[in-house]
PDB file of N, CA and C in Angstrom:
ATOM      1  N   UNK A   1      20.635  51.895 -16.313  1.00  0.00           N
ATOM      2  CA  UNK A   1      20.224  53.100 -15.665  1.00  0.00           C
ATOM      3  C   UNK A   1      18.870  52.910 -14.974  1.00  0.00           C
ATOM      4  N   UNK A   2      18.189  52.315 -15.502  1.00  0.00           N
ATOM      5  CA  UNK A   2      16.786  51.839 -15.150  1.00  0.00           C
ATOM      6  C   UNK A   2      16.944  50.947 -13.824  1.00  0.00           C
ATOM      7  N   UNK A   3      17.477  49.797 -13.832  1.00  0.00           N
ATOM      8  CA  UNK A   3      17.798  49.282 -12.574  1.00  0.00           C
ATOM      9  C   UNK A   3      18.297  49.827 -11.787  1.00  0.00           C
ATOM     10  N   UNK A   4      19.580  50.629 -11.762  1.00  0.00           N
ATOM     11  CA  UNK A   4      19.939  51.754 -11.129  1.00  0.00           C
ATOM     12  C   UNK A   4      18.985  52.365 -10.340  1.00  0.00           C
ATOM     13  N   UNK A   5      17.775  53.011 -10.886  1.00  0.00           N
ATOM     14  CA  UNK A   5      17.453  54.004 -10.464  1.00  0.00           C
ATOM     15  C   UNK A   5      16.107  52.881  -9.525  1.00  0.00           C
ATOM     16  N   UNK A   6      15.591  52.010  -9.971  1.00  0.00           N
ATOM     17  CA  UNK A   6      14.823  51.127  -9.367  1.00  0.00           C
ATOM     18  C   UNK A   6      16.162  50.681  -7.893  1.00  0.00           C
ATOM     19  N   UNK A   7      16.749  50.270  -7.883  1.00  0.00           N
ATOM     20  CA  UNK A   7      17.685  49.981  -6.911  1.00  0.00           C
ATOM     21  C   UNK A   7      17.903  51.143  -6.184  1.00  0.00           C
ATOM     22  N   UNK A   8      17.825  52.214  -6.326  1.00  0.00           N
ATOM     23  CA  UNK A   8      17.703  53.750  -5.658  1.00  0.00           C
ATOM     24  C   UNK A   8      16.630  53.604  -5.089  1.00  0.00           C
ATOM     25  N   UNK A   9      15.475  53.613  -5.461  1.00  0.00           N
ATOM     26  CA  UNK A   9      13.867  53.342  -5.255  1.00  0.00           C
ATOM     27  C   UNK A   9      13.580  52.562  -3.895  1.00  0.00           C
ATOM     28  N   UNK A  10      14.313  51.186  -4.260  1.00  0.00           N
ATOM     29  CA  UNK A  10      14.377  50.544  -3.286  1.00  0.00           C
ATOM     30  C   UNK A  10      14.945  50.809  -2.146  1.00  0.00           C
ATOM     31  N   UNK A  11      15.875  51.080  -2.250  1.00  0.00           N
ATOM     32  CA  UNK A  11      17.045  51.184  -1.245  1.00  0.00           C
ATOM     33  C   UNK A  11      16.379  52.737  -0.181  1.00  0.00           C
ATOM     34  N   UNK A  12      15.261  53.411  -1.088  1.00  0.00           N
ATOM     35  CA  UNK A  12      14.607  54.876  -0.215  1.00  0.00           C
ATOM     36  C   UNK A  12      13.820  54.575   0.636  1.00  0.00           C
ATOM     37  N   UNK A  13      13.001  53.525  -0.230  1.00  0.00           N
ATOM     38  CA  UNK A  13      11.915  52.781   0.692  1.00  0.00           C
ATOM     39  C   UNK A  13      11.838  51.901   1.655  1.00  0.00           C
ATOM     40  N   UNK A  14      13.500  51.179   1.356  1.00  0.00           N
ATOM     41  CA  UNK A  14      13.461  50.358   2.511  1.00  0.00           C
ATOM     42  C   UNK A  14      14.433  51.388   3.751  1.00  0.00           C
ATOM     43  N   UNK A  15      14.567  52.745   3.571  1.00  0.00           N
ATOM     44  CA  UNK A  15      15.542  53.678   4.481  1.00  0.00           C
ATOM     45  C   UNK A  15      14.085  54.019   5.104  1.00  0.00           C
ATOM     46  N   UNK A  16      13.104  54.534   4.290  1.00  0.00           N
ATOM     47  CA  UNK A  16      11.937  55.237   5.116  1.00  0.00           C
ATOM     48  C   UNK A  16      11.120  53.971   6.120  1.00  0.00           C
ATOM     49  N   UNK A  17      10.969  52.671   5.563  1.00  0.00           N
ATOM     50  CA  UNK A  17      10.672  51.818   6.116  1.00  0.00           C
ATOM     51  C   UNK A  17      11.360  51.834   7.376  1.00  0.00           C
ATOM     52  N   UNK A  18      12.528  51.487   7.119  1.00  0.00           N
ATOM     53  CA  UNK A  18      13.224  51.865   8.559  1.00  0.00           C
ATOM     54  C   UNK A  18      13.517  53.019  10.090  1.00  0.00           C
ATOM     55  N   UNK A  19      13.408  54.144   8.936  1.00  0.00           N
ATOM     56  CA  UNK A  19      13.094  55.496   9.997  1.00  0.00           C
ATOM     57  C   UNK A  19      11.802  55.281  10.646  1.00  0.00           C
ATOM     58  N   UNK A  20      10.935  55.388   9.543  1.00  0.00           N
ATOM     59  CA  UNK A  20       9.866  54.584  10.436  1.00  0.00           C
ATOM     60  C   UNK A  20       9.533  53.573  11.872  1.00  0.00           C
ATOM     61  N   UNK A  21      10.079  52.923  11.211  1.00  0.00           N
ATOM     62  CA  UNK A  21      10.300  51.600  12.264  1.00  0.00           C
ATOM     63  C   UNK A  21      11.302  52.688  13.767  1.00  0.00           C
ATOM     64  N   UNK A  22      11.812  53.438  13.091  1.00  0.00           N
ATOM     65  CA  UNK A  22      13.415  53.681  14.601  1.00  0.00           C
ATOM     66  C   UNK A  22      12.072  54.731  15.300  1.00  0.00           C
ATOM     67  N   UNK A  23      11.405  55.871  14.410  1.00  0.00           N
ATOM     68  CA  UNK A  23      10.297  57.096  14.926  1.00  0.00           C
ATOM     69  C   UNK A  23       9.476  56.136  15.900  1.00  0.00           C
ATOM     70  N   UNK A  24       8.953  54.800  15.516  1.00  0.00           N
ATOM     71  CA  UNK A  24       8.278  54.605  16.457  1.00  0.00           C
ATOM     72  C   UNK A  24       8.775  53.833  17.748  1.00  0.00           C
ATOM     73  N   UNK A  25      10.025  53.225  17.468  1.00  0.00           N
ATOM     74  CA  UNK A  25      10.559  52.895  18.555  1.00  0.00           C
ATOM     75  C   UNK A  25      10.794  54.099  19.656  1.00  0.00           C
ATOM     76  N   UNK A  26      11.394  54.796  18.963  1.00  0.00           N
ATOM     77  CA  UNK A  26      11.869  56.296  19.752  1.00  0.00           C
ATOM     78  C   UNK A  26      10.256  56.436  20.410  1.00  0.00           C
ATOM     79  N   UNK A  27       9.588  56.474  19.648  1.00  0.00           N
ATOM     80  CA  UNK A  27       8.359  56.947  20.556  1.00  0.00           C
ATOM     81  C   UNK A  27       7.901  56.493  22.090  1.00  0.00           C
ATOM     82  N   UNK A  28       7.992  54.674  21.700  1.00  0.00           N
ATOM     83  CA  UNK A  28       7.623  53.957  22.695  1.00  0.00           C
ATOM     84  C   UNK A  28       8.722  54.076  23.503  1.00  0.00           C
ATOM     85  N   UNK A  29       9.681  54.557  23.696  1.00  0.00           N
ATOM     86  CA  UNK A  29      10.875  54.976  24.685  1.00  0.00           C
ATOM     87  C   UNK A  29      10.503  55.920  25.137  1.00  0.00           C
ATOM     88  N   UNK A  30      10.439  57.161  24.464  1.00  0.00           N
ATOM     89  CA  UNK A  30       9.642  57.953  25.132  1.00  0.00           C
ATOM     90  C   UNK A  30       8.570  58.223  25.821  1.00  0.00           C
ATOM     91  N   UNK A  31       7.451  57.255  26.022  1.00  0.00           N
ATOM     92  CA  UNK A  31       6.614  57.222  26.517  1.00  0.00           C
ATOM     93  C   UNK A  31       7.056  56.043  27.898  1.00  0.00           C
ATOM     94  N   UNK A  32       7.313  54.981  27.536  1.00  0.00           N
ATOM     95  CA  UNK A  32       8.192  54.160  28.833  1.00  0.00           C
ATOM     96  C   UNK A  32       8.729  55.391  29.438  1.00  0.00           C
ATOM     97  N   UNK A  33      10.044  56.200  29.116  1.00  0.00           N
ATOM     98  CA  UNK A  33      10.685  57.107  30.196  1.00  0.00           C
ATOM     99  C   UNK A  33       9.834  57.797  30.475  1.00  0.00           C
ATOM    100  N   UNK A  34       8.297  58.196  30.111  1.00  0.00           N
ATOM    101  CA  UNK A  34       7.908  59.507  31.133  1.00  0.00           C
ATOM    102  C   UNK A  34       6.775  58.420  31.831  1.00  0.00           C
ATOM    103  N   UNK A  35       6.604  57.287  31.873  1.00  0.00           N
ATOM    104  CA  UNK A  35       6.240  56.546  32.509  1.00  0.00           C
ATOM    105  C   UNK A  35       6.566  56.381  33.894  1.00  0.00           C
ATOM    106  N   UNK A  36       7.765  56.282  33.505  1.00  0.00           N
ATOM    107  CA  UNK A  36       9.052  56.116  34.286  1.00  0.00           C
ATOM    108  C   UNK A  36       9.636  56.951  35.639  1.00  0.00           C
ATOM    109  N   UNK A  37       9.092  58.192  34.762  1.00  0.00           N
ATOM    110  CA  UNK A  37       9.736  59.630  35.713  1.00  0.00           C
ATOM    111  C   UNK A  37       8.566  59.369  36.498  1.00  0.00           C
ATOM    112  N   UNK A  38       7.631  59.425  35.878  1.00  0.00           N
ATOM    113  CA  UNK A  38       5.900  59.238  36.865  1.00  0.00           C
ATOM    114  C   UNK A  38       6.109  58.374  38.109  1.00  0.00           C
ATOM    115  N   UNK A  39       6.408  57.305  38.051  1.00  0.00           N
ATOM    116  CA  UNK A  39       6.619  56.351  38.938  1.00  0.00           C
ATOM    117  C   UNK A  39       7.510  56.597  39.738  1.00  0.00           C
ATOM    118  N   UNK A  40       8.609  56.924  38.867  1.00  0.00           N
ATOM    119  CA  UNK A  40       9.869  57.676  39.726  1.00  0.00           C
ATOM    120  C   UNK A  40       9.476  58.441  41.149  1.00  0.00           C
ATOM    121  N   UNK A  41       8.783  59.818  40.509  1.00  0.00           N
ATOM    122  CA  UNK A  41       7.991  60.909  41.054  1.00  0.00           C
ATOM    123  C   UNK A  41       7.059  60.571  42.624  1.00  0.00           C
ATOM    124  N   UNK A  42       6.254  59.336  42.306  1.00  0.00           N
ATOM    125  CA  UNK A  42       5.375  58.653  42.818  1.00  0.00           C
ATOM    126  C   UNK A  42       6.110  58.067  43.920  1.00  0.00           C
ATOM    127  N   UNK A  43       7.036  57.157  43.765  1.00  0.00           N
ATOM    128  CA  UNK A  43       8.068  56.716  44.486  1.00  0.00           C
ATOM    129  C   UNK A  43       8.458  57.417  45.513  1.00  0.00           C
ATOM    130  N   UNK A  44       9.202  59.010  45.017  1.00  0.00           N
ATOM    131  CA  UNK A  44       9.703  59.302  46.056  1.00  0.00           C
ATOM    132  C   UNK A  44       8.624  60.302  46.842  1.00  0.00           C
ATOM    133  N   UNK A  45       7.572  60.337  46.755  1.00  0.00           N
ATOM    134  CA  UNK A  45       6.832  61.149  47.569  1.00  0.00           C
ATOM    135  C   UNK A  45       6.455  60.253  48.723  1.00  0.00           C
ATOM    136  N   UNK A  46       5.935  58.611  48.065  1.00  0.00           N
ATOM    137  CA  UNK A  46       5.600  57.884  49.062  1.00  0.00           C
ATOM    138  C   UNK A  46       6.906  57.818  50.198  1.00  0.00           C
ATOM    139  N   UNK A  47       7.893  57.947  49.817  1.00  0.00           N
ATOM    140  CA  UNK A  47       9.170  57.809  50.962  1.00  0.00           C
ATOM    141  C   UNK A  47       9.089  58.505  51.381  1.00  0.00           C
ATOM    142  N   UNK A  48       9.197  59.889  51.147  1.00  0.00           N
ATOM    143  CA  UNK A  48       9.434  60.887  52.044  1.00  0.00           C
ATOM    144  C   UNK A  48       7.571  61.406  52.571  1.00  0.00           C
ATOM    145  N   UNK A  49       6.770  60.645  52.530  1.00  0.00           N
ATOM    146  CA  UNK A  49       5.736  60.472  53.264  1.00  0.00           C
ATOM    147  C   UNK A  49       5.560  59.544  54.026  1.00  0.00           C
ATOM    148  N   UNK A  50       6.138  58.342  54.101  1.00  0.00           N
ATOM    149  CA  UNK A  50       6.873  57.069  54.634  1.00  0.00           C
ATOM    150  C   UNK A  50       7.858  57.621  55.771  1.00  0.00           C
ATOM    151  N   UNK A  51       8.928  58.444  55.390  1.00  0.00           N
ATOM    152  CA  UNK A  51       9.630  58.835  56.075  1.00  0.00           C
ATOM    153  C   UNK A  51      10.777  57.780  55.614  1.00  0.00           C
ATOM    154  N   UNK A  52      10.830  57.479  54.275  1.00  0.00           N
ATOM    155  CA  UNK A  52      12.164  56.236  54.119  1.00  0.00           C
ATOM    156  C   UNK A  52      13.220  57.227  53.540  1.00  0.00           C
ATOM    157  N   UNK A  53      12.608  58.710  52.966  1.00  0.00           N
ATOM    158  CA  UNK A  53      13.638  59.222  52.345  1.00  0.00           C
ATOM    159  C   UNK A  53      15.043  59.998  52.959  1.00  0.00           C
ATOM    160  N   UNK A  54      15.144  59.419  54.527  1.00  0.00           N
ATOM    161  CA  UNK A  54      15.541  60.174  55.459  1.00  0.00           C
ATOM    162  C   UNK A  54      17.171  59.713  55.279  1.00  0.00           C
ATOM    163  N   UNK A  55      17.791  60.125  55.708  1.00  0.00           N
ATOM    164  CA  UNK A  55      19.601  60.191  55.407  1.00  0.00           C
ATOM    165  C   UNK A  55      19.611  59.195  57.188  1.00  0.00           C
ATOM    166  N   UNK A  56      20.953  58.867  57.144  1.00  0.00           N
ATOM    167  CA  UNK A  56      21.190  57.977  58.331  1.00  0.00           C
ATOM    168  C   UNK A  56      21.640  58.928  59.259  1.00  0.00           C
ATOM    169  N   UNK A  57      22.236  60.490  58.685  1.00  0.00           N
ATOM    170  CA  UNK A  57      21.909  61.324  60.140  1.00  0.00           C
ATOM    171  C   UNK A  57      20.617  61.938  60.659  1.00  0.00           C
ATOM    172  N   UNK A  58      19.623  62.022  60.023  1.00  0.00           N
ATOM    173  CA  UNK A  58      18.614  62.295  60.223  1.00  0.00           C
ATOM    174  C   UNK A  58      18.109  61.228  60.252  1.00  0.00           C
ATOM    175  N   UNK A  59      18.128  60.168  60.438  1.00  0.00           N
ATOM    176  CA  UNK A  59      17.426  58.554  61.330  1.00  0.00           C
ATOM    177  C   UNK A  59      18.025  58.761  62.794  1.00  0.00           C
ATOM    178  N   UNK A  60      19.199  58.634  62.626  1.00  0.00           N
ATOM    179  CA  UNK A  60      20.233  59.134  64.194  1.00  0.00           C
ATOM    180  C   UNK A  60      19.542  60.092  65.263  1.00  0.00           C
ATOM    181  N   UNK A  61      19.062  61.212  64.589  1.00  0.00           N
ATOM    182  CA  UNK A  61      19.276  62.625  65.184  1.00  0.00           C
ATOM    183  C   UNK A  61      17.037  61.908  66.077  1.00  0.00           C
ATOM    184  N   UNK A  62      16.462  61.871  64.720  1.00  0.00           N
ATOM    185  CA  UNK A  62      15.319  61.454  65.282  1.00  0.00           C
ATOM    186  C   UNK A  62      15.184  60.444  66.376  1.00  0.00           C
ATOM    187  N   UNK A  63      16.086  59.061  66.236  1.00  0.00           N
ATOM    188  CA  UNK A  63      16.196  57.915  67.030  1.00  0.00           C
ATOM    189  C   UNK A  63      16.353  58.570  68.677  1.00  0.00           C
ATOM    190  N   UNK A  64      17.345  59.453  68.426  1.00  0.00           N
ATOM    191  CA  UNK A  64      17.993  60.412  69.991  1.00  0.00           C
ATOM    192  C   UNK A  64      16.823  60.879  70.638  1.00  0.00           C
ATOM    193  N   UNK A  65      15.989  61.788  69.434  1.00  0.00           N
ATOM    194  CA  UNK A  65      14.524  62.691  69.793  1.00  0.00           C
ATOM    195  C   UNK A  65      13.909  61.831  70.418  1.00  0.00           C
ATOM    196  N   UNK A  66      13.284  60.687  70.016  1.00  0.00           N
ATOM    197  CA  UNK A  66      12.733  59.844  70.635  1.00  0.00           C
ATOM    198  C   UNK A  66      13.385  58.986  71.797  1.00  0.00           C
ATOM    199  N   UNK A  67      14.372  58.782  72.263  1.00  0.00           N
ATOM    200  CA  UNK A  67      15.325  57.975  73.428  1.00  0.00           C
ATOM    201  C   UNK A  67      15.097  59.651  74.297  1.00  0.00           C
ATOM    202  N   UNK A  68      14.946  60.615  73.934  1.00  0.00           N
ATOM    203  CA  UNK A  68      15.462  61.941  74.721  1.00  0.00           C
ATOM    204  C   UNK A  68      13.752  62.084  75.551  1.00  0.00           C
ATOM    205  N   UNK A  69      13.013  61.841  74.575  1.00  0.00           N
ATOM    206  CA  UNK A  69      11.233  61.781  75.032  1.00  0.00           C
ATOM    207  C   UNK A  69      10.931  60.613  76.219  1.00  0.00           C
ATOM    208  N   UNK A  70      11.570  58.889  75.677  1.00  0.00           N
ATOM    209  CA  UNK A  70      11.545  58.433  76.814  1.00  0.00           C
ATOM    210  C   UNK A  70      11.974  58.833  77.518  1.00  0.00           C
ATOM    211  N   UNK A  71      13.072  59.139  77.849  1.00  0.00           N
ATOM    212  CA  UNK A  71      13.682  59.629  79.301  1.00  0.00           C
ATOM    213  C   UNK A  71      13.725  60.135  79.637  1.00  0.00           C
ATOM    214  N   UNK A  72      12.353  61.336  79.123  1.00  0.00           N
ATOM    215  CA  UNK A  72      11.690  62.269  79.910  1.00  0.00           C
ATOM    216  C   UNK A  72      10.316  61.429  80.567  1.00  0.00           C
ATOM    217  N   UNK A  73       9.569  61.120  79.589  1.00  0.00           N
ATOM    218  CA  UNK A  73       9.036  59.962  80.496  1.00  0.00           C
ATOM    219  C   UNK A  73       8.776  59.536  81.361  1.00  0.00           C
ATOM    220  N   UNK A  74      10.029  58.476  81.368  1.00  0.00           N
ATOM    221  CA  UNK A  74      10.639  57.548  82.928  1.00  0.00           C
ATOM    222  C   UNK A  74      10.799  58.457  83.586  1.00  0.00           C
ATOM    223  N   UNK A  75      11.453  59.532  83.497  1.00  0.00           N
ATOM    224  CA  UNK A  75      11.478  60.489  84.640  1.00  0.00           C
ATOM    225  C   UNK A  75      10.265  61.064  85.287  1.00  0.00           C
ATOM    226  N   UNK A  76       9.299  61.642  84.341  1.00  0.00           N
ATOM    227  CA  UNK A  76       8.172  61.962  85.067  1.00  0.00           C
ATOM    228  C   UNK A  76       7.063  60.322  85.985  1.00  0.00           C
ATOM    229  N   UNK A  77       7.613  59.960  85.451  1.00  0.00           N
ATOM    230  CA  UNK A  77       6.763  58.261  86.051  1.00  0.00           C
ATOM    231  C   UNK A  77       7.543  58.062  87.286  1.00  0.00           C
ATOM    232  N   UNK A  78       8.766  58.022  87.211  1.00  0.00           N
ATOM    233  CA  UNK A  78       9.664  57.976  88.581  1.00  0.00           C
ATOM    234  C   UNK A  78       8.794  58.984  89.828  1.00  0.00           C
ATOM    235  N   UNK A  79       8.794  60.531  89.114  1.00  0.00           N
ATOM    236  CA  UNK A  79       8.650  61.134  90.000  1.00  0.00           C
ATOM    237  C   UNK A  79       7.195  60.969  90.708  1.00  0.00           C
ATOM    238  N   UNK A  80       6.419  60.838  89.872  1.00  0.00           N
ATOM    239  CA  UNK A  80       5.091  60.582  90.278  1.00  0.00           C
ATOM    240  C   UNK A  80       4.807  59.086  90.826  1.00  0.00           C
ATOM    241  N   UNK A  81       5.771  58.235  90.850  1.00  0.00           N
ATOM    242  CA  UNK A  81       5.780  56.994  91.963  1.00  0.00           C
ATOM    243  C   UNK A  81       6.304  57.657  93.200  1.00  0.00           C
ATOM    244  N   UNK A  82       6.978  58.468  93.201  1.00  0.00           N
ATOM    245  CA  UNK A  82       8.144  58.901  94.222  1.00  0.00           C
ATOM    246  C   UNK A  82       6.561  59.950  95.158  1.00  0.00           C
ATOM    247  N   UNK A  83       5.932  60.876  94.403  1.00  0.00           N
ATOM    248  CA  UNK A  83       5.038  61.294  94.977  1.00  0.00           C
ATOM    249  C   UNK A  83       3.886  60.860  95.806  1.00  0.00           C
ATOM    250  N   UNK A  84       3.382  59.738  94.376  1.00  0.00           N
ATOM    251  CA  UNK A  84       2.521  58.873  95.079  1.00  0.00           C
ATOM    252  C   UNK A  84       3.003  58.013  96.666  1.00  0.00           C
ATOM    253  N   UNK A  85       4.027  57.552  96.630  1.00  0.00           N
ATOM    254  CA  UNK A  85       4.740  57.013  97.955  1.00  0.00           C
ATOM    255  C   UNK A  85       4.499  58.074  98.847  1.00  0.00           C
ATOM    256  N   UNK A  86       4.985  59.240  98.859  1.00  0.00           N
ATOM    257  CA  UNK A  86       4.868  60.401  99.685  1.00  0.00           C
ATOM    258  C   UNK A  86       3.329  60.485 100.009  1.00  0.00           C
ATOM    259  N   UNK A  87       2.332  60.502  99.491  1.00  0.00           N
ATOM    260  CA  UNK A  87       1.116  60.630  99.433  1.00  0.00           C
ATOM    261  C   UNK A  87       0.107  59.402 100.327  1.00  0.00           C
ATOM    262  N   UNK A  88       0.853  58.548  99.672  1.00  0.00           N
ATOM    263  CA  UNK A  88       0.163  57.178 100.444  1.00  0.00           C
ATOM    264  C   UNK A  88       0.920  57.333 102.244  1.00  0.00           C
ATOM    265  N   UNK A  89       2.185  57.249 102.310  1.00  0.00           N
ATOM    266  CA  UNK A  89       2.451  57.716 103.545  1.00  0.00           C
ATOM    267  C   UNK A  89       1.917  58.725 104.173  1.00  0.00           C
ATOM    268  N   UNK A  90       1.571  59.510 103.627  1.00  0.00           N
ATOM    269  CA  UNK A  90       0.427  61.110 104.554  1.00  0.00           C
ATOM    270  C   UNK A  90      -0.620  60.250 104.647  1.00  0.00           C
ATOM    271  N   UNK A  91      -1.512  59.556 104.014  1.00  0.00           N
ATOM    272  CA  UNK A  91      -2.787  59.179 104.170  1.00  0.00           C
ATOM    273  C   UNK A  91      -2.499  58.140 105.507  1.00  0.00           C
ATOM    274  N   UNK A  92      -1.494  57.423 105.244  1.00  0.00           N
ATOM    275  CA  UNK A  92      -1.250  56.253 106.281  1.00  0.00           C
ATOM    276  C   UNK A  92      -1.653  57.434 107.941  1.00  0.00           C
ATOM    277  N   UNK A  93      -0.497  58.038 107.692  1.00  0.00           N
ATOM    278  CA  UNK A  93      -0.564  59.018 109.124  1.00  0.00           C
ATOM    279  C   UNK A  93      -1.545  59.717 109.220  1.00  0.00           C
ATOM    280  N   UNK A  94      -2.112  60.383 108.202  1.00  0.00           N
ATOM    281  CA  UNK A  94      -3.121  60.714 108.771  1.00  0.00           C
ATOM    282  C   UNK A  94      -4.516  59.780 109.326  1.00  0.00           C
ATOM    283  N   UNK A  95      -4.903  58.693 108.709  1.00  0.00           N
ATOM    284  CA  UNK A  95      -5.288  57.460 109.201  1.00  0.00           C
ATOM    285  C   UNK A  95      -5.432  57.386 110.570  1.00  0.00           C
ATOM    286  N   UNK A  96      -3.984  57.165 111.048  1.00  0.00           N
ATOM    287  CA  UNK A  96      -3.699  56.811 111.714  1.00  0.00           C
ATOM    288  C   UNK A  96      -3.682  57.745 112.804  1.00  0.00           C
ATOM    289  N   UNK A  97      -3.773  58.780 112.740  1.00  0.00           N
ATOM    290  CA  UNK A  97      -3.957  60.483 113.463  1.00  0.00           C
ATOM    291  C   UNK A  97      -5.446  60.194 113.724  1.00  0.00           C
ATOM    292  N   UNK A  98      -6.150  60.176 112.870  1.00  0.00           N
ATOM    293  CA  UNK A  98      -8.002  60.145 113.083  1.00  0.00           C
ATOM    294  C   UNK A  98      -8.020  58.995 113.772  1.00  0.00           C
ATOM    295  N   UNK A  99      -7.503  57.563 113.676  1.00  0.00           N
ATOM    296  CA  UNK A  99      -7.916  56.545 114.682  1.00  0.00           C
ATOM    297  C   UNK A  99      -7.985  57.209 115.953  1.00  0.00           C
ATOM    298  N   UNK A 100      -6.329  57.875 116.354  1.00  0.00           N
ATOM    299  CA  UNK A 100      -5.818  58.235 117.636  1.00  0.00           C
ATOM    300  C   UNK A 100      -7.407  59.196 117.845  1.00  0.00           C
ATOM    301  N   UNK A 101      -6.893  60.229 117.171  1.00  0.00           N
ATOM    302  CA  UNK A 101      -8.204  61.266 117.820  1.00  0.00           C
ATOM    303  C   UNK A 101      -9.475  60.595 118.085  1.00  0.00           C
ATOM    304  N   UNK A 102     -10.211  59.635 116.998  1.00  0.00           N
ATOM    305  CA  UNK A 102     -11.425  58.975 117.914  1.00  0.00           C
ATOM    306  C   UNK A 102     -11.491  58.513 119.151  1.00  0.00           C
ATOM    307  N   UNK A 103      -9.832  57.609 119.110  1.00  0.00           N
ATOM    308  CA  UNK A 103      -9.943  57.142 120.544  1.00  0.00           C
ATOM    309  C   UNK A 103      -9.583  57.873 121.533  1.00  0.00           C
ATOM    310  N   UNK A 104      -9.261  59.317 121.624  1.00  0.00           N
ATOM    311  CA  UNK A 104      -9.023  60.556 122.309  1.00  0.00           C
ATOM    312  C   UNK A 104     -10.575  60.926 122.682  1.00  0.00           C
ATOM    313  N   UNK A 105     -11.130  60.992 121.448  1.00  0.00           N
ATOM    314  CA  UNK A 105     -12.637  61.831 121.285  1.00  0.00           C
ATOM    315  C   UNK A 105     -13.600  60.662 122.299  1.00  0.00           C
ATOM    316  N   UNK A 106     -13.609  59.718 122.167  1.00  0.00           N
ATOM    317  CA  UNK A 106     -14.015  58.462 122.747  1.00  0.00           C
ATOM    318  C   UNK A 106     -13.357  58.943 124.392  1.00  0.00           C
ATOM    319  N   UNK A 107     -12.628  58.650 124.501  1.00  0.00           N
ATOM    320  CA  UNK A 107     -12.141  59.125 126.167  1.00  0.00           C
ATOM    321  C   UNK A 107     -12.851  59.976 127.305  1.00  0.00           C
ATOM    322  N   UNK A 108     -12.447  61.283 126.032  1.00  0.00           N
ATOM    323  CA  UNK A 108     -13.483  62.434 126.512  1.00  0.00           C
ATOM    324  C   UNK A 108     -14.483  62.316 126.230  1.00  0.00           C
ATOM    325  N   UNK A 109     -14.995  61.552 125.672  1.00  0.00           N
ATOM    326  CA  UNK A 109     -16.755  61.354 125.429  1.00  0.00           C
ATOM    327  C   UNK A 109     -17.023  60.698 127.216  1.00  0.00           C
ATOM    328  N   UNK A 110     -16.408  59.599 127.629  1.00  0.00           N
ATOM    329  CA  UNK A 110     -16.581  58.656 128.746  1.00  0.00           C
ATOM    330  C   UNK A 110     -16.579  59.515 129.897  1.00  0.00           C
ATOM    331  N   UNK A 111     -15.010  60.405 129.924  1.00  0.00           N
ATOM    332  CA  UNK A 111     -14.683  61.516 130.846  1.00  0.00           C
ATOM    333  C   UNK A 111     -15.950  62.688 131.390  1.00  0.00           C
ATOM    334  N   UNK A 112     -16.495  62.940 129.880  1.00  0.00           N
ATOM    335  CA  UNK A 112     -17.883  63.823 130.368  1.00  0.00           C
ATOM    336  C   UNK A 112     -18.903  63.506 130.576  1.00  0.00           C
ATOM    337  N   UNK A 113     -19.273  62.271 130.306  1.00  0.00           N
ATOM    338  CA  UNK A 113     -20.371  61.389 130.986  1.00  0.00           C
ATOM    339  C   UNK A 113     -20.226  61.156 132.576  1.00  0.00           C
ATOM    340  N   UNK A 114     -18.893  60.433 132.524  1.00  0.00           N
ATOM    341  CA  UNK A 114     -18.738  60.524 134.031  1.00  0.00           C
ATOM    342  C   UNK A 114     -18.612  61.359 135.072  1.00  0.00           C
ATOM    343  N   UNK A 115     -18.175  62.641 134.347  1.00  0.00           N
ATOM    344  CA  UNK A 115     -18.587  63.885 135.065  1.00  0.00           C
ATOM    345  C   UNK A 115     -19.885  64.626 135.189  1.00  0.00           C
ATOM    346  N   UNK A 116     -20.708  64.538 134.068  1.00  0.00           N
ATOM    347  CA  UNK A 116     -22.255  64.907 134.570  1.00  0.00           C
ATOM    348  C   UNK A 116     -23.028  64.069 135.377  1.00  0.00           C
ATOM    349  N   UNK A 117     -22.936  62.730 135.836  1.00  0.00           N
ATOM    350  CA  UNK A 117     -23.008  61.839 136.187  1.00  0.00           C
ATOM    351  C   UNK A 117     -22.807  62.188 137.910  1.00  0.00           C
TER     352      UNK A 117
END
């Protein structure tokens, strides 16, 4: 009965020994998983501050936004070459209008000399 109950003894102490041992495992699991979630957490803010957390239709839809911006763009650059051309041609003629008129103005400069004359 005596051994018995020493063999009971034992057998409590080496159960609490063990709960023991599992309480603190459980613990350090628990602390890894909220480690875990942390990082987790951390993770996805940097993406969706990154912009990685985006779905492949919303990569699509943005990719378009931006192809839709260039080619507004090119268009305004087109037009403003297209202007500038227009512009440089007025200057040409007009240029070329003020030569004429000097050498008009020049004429009649000679014309009224030779007439007060």
């Amino acid at each position: 009965m005596e051994a018995e109950k020493t063999n009971l003894r034992l057998d409590i102490d080496v159960q609490k020994l063990e709960n023991e041992k599992l309480k603190k495992e459980k613990k350090k699991a628990e602390e890894e998983l909220g480690s875990l979630k942390t990082d987790y957490k951390k993770m996805r803010l940097s993406m969706r501050t990154a912009g990685l957390g985006k779905t492949s239709e919303q990569w699509r839809a943005e990719i378009q936004e931006e192809k839709d911006k260039a080619d507004r763009w090119e268009q305004k650059c087109k037009e403003m070459q297209r202007r500038n051309e227009v512009l440089e041609k007025s200057l040409s003629e007009s240029q070329r209008e003020k030569g004429e008129l000097k050498d008009r103005v020049a004429v009649l400069e000679g014309c009224l000399r030779q007439y007060r004359n």
